[in-house]
PDB file of N, CA and C in Angstrom:
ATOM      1  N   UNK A   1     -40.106  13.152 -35.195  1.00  0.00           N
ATOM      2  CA  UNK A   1     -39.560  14.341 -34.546  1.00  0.00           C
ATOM      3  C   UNK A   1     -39.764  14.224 -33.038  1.00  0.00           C
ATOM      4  N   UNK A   2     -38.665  14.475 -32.438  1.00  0.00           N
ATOM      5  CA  UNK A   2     -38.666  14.249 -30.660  1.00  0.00           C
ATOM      6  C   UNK A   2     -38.603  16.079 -30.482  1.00  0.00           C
ATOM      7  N   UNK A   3     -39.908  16.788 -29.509  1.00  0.00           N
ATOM      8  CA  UNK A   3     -39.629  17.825 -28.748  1.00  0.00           C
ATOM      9  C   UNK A   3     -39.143  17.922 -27.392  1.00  0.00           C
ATOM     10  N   UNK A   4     -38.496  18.779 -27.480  1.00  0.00           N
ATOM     11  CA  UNK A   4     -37.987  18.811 -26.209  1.00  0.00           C
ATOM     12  C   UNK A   4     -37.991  20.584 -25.544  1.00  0.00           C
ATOM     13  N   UNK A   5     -38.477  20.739 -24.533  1.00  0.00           N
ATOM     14  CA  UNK A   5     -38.466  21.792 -24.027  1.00  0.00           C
ATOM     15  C   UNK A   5     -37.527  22.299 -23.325  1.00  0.00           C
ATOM     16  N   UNK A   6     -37.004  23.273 -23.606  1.00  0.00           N
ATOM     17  CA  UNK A   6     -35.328  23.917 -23.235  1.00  0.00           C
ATOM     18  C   UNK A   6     -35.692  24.421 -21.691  1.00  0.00           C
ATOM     19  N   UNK A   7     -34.806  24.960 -21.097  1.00  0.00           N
ATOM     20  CA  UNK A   7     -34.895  25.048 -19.871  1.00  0.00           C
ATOM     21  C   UNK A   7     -33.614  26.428 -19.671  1.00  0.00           C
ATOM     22  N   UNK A   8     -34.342  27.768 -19.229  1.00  0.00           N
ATOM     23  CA  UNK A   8     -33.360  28.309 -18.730  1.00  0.00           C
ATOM     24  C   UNK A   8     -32.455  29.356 -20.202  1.00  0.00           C
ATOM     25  N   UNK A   9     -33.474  29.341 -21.675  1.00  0.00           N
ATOM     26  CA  UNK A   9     -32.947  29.836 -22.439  1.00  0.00           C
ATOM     27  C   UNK A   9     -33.870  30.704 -23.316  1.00  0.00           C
ATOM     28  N   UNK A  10     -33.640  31.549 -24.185  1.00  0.00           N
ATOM     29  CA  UNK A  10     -34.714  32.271 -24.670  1.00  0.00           C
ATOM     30  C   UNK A  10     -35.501  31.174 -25.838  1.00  0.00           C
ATOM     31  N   UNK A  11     -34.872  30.228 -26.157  1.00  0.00           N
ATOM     32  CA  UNK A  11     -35.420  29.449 -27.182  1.00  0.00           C
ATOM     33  C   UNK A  11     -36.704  28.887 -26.062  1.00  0.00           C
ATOM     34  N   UNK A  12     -37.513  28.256 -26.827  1.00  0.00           N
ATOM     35  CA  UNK A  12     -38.746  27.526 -25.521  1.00  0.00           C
ATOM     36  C   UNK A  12     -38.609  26.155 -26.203  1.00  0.00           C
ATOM     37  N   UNK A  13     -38.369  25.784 -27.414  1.00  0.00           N
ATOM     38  CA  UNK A  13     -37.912  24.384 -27.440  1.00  0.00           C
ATOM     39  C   UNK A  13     -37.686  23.814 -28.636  1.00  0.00           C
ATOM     40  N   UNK A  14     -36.816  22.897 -28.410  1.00  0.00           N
ATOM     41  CA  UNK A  14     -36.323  22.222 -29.948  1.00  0.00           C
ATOM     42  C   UNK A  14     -37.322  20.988 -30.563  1.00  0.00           C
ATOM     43  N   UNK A  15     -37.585  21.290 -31.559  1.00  0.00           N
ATOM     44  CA  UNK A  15     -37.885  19.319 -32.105  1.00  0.00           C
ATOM     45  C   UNK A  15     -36.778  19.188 -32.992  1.00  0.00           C
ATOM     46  N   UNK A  16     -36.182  17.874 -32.392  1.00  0.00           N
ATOM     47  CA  UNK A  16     -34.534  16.724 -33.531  1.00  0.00           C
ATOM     48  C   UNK A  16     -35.564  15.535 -34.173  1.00  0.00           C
ATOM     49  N   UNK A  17     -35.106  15.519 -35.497  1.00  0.00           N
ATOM     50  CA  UNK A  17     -35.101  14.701 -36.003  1.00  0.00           C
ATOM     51  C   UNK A  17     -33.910  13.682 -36.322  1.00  0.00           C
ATOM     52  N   UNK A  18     -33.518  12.784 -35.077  1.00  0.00           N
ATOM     53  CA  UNK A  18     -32.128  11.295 -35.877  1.00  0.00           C
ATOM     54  C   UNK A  18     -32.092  10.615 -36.541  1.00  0.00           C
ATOM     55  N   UNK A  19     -31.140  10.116 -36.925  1.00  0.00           N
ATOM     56  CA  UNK A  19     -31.281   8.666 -38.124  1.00  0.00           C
ATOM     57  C   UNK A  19     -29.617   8.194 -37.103  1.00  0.00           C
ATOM     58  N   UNK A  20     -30.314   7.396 -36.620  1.00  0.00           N
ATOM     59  CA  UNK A  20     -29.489   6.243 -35.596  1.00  0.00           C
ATOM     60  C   UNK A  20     -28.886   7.596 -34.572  1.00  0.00           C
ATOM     61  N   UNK A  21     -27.731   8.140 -34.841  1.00  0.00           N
ATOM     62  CA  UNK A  21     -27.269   8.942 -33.666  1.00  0.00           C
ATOM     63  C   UNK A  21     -26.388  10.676 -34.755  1.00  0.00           C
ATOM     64  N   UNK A  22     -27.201  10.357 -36.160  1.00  0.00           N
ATOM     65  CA  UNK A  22     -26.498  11.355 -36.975  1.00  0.00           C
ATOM     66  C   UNK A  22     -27.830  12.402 -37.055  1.00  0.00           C
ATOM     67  N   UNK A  23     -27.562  13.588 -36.739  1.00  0.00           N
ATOM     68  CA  UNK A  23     -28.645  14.815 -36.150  1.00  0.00           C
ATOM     69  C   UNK A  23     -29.368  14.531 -37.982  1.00  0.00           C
ATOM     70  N   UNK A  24     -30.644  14.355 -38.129  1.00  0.00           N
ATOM     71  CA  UNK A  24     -31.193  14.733 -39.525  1.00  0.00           C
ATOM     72  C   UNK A  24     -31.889  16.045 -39.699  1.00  0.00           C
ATOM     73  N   UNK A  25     -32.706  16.662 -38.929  1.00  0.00           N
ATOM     74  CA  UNK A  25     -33.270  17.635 -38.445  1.00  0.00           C
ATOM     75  C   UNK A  25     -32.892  18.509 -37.419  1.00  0.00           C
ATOM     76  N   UNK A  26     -33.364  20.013 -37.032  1.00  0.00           N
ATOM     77  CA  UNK A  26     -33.848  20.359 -35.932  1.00  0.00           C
ATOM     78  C   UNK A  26     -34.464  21.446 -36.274  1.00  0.00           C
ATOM     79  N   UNK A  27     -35.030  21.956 -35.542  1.00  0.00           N
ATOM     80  CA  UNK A  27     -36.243  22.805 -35.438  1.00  0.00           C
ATOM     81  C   UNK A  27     -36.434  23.778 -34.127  1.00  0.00           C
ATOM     82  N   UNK A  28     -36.320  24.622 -34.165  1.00  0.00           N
ATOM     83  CA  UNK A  28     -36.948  25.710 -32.859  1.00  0.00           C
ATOM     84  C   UNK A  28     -37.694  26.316 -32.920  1.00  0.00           C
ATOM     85  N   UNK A  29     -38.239  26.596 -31.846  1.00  0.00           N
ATOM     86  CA  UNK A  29     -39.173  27.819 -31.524  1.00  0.00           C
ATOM     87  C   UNK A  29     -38.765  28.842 -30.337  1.00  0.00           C
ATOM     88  N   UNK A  30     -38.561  30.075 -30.623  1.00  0.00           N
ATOM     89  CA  UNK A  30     -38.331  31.505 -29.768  1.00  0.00           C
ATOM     90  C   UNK A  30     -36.506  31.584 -29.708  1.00  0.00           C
ATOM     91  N   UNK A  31     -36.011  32.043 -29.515  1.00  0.00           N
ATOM     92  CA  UNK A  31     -35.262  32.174 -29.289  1.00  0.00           C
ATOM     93  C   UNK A  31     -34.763  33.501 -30.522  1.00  0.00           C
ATOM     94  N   UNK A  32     -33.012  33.292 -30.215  1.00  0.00           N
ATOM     95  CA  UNK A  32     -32.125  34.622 -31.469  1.00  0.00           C
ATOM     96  C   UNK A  32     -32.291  33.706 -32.548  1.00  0.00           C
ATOM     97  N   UNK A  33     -33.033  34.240 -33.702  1.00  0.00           N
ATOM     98  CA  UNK A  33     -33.398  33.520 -35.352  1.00  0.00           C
ATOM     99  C   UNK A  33     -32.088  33.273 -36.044  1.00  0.00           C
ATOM    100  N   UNK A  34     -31.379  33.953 -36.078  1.00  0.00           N
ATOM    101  CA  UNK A  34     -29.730  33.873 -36.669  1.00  0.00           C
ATOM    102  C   UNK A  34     -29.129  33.099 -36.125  1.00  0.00           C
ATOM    103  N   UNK A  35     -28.771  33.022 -34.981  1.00  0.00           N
ATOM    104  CA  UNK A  35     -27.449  32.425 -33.943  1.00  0.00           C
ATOM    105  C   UNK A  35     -28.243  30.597 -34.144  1.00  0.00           C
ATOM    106  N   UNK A  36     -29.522  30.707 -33.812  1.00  0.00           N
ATOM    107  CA  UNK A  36     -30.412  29.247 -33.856  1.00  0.00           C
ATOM    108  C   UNK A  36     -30.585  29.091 -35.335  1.00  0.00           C
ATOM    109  N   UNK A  37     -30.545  29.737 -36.559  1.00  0.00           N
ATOM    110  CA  UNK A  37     -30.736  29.083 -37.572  1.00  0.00           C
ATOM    111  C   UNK A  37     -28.761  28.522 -38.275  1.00  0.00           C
ATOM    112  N   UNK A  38     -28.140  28.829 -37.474  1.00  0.00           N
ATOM    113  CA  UNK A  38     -27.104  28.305 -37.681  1.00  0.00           C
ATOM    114  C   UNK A  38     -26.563  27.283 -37.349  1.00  0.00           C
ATOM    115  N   UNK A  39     -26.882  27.593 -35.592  1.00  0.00           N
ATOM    116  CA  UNK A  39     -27.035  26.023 -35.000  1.00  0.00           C
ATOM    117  C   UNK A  39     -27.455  24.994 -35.498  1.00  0.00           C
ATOM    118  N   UNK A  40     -28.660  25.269 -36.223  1.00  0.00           N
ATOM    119  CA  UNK A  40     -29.495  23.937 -36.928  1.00  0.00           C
ATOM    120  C   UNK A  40     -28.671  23.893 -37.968  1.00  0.00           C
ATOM    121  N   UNK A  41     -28.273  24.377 -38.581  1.00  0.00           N
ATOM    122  CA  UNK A  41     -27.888  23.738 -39.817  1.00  0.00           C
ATOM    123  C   UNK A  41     -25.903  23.375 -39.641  1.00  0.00           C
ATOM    124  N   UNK A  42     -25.539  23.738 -38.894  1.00  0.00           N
ATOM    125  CA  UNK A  42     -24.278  22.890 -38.666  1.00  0.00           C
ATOM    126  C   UNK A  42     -24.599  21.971 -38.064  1.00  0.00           C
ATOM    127  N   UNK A  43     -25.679  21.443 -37.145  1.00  0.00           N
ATOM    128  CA  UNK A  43     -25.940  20.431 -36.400  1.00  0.00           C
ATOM    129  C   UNK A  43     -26.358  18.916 -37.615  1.00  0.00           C
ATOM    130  N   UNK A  44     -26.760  19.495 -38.758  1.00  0.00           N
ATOM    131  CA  UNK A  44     -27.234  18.432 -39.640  1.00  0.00           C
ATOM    132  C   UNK A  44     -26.147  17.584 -40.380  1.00  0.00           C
ATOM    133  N   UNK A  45     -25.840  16.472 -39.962  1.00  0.00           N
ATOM    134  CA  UNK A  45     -25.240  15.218 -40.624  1.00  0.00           C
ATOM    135  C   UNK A  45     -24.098  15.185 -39.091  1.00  0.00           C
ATOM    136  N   UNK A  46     -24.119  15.754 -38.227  1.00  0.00           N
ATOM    137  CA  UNK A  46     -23.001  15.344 -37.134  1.00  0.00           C
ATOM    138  C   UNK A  46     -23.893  14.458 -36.361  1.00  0.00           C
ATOM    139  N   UNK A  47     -22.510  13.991 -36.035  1.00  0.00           N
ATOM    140  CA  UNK A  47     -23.105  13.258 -34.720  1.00  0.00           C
ATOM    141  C   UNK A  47     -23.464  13.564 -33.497  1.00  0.00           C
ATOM    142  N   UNK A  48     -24.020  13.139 -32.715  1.00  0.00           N
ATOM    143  CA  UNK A  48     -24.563  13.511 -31.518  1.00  0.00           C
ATOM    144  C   UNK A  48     -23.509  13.431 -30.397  1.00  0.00           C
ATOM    145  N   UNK A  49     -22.691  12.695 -30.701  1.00  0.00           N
ATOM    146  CA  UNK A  49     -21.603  12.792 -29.311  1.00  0.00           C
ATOM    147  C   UNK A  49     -20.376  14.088 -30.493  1.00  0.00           C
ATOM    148  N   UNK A  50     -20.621  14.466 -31.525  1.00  0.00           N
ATOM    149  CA  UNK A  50     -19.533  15.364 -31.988  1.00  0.00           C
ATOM    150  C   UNK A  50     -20.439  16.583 -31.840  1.00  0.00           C
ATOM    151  N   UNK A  51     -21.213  16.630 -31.847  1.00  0.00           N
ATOM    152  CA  UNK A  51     -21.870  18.103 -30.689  1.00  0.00           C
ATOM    153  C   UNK A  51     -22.276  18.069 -29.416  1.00  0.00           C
ATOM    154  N   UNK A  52     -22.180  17.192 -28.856  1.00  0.00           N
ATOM    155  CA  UNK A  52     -21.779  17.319 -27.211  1.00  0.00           C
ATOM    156  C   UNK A  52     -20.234  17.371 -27.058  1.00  0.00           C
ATOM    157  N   UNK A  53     -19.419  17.032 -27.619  1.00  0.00           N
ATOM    158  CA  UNK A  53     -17.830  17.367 -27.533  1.00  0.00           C
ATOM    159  C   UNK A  53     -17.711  18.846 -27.624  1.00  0.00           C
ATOM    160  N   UNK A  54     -18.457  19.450 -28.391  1.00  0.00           N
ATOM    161  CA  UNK A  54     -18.147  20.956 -28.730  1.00  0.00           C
ATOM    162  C   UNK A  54     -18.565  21.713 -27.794  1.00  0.00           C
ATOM    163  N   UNK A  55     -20.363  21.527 -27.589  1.00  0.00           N
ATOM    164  CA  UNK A  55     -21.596  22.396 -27.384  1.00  0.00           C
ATOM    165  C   UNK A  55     -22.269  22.297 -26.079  1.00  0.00           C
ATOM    166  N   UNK A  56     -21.787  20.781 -25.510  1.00  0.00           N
ATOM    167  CA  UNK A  56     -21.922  20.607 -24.211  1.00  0.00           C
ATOM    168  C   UNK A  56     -21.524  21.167 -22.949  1.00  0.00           C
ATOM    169  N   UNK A  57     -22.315  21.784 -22.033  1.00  0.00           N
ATOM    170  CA  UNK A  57     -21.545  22.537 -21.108  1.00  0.00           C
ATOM    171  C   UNK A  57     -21.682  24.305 -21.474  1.00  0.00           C
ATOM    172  N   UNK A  58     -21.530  24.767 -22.562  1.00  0.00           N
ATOM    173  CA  UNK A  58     -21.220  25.852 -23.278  1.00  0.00           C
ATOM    174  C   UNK A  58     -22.324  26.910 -22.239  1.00  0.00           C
ATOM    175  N   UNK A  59     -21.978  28.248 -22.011  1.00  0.00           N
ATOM    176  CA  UNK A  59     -22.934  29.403 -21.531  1.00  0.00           C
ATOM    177  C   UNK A  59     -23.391  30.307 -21.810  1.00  0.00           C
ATOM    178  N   UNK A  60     -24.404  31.082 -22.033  1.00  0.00           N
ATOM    179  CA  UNK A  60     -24.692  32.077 -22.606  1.00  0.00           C
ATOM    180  C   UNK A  60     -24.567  33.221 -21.355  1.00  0.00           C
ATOM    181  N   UNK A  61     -23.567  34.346 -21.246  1.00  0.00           N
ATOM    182  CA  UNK A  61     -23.547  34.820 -20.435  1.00  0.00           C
ATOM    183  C   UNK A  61     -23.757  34.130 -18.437  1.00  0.00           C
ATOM    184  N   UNK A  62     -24.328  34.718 -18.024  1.00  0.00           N
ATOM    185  CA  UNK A  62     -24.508  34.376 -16.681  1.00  0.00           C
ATOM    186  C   UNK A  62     -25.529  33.123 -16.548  1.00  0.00           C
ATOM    187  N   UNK A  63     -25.832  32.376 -17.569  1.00  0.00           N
ATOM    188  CA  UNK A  63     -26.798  31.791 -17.131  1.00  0.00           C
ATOM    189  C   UNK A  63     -26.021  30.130 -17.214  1.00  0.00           C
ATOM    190  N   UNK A  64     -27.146  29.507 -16.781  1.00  0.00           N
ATOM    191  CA  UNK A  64     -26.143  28.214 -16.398  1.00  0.00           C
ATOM    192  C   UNK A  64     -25.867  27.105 -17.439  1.00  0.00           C
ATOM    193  N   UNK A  65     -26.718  28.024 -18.915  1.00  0.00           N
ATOM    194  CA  UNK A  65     -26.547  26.704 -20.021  1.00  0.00           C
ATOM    195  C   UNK A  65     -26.726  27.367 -21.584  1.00  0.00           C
ATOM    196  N   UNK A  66     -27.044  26.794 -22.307  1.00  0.00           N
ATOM    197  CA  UNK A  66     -27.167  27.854 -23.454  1.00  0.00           C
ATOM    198  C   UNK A  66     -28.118  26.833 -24.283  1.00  0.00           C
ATOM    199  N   UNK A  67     -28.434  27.766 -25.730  1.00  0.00           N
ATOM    200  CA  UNK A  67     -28.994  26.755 -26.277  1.00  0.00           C
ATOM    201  C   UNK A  67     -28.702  25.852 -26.774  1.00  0.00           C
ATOM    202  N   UNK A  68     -27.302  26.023 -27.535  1.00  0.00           N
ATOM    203  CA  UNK A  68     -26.486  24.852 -27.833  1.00  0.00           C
ATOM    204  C   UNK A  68     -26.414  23.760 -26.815  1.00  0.00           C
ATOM    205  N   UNK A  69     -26.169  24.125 -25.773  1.00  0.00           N
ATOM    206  CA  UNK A  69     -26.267  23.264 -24.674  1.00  0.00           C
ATOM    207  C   UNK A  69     -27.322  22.728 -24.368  1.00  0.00           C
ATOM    208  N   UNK A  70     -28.779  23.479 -24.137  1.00  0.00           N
ATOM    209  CA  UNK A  70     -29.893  22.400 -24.477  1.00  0.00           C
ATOM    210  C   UNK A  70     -29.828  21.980 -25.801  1.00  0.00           C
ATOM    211  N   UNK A  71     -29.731  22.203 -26.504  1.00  0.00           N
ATOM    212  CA  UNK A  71     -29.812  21.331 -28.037  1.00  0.00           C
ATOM    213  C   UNK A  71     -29.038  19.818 -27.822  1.00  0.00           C
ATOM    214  N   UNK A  72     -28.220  19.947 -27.185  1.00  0.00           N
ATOM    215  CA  UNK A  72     -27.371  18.776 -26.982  1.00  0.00           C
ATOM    216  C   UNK A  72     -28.610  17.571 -25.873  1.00  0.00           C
ATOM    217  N   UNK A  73     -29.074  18.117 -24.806  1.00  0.00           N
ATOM    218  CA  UNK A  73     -29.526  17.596 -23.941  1.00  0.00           C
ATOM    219  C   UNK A  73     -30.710  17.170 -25.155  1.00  0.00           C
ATOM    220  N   UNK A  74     -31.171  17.831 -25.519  1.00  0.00           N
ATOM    221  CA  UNK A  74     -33.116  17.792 -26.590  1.00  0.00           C
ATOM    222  C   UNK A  74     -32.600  16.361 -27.454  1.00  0.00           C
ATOM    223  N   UNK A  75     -31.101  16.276 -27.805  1.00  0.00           N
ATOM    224  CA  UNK A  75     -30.194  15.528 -28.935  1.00  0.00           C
ATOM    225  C   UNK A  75     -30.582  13.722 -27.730  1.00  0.00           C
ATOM    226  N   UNK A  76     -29.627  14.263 -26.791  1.00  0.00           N
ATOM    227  CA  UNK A  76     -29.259  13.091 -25.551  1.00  0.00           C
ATOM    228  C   UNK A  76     -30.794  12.191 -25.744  1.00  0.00           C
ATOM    229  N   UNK A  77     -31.495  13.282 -25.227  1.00  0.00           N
ATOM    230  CA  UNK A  77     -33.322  12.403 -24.799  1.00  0.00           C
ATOM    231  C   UNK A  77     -33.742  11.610 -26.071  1.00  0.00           C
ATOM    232  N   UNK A  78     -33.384  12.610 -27.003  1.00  0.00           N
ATOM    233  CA  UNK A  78     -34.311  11.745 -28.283  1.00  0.00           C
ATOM    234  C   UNK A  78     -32.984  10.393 -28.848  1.00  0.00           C
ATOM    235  N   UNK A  79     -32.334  10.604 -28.255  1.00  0.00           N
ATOM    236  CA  UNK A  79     -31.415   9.247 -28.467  1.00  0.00           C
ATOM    237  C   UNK A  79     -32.005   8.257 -27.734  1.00  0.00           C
ATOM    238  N   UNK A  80     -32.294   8.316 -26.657  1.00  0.00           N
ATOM    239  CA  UNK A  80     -32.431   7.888 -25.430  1.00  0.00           C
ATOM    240  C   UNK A  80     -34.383   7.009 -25.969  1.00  0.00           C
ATOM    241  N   UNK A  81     -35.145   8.042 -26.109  1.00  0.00           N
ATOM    242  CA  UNK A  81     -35.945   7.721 -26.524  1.00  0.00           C
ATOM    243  C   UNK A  81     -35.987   6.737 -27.647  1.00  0.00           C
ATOM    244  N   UNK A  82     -34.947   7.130 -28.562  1.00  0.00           N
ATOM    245  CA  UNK A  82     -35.415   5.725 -29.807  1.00  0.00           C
ATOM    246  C   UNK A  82     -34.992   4.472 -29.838  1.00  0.00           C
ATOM    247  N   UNK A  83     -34.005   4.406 -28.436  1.00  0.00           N
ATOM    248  CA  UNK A  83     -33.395   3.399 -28.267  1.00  0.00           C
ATOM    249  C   UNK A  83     -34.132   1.835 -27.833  1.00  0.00           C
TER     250      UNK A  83
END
């Protein structure tokens, strides 16, 4: 499991679990329990560049990113990391 600490969202941070670049896991802590327990579970068996196509960029109101959008970045690092 790779954590990653969100930045800028009510969640405080994800741990992903990958298998090569297909999401196997994820996990949060703080954030909206509904909206994030959905996220996680559509996120499981995609790929990591087919939720940055979607989720990347995305905003939650005025702010400059969302969680989907860190989820993607938490996704990026732990790629990055197992490489």
């Amino acid at each position: 499991m790779y954590t990653y600490m969100t930045h800028g969202t009510c969640c405080r941070a994800f741990q992903v679990e990958l298998d090569g670049d297909v999401v196997k896991e994820v996990k949060y802590m703080g954030g909206c329990d509904g909206n994030l327990k959905a996220i996680c579970k559509i996120a499981q068996g995609m790929t990591v560049d087919q939720l940055a196509a979607a989720w990347e960029g995305n905003r939650c109101g005025m702010k400059p990113t969302s969680c989907a959008d860190q989820l993607v970045k938490a996704l990026r690092e732990a790629q990055a990391a197992t490489a």
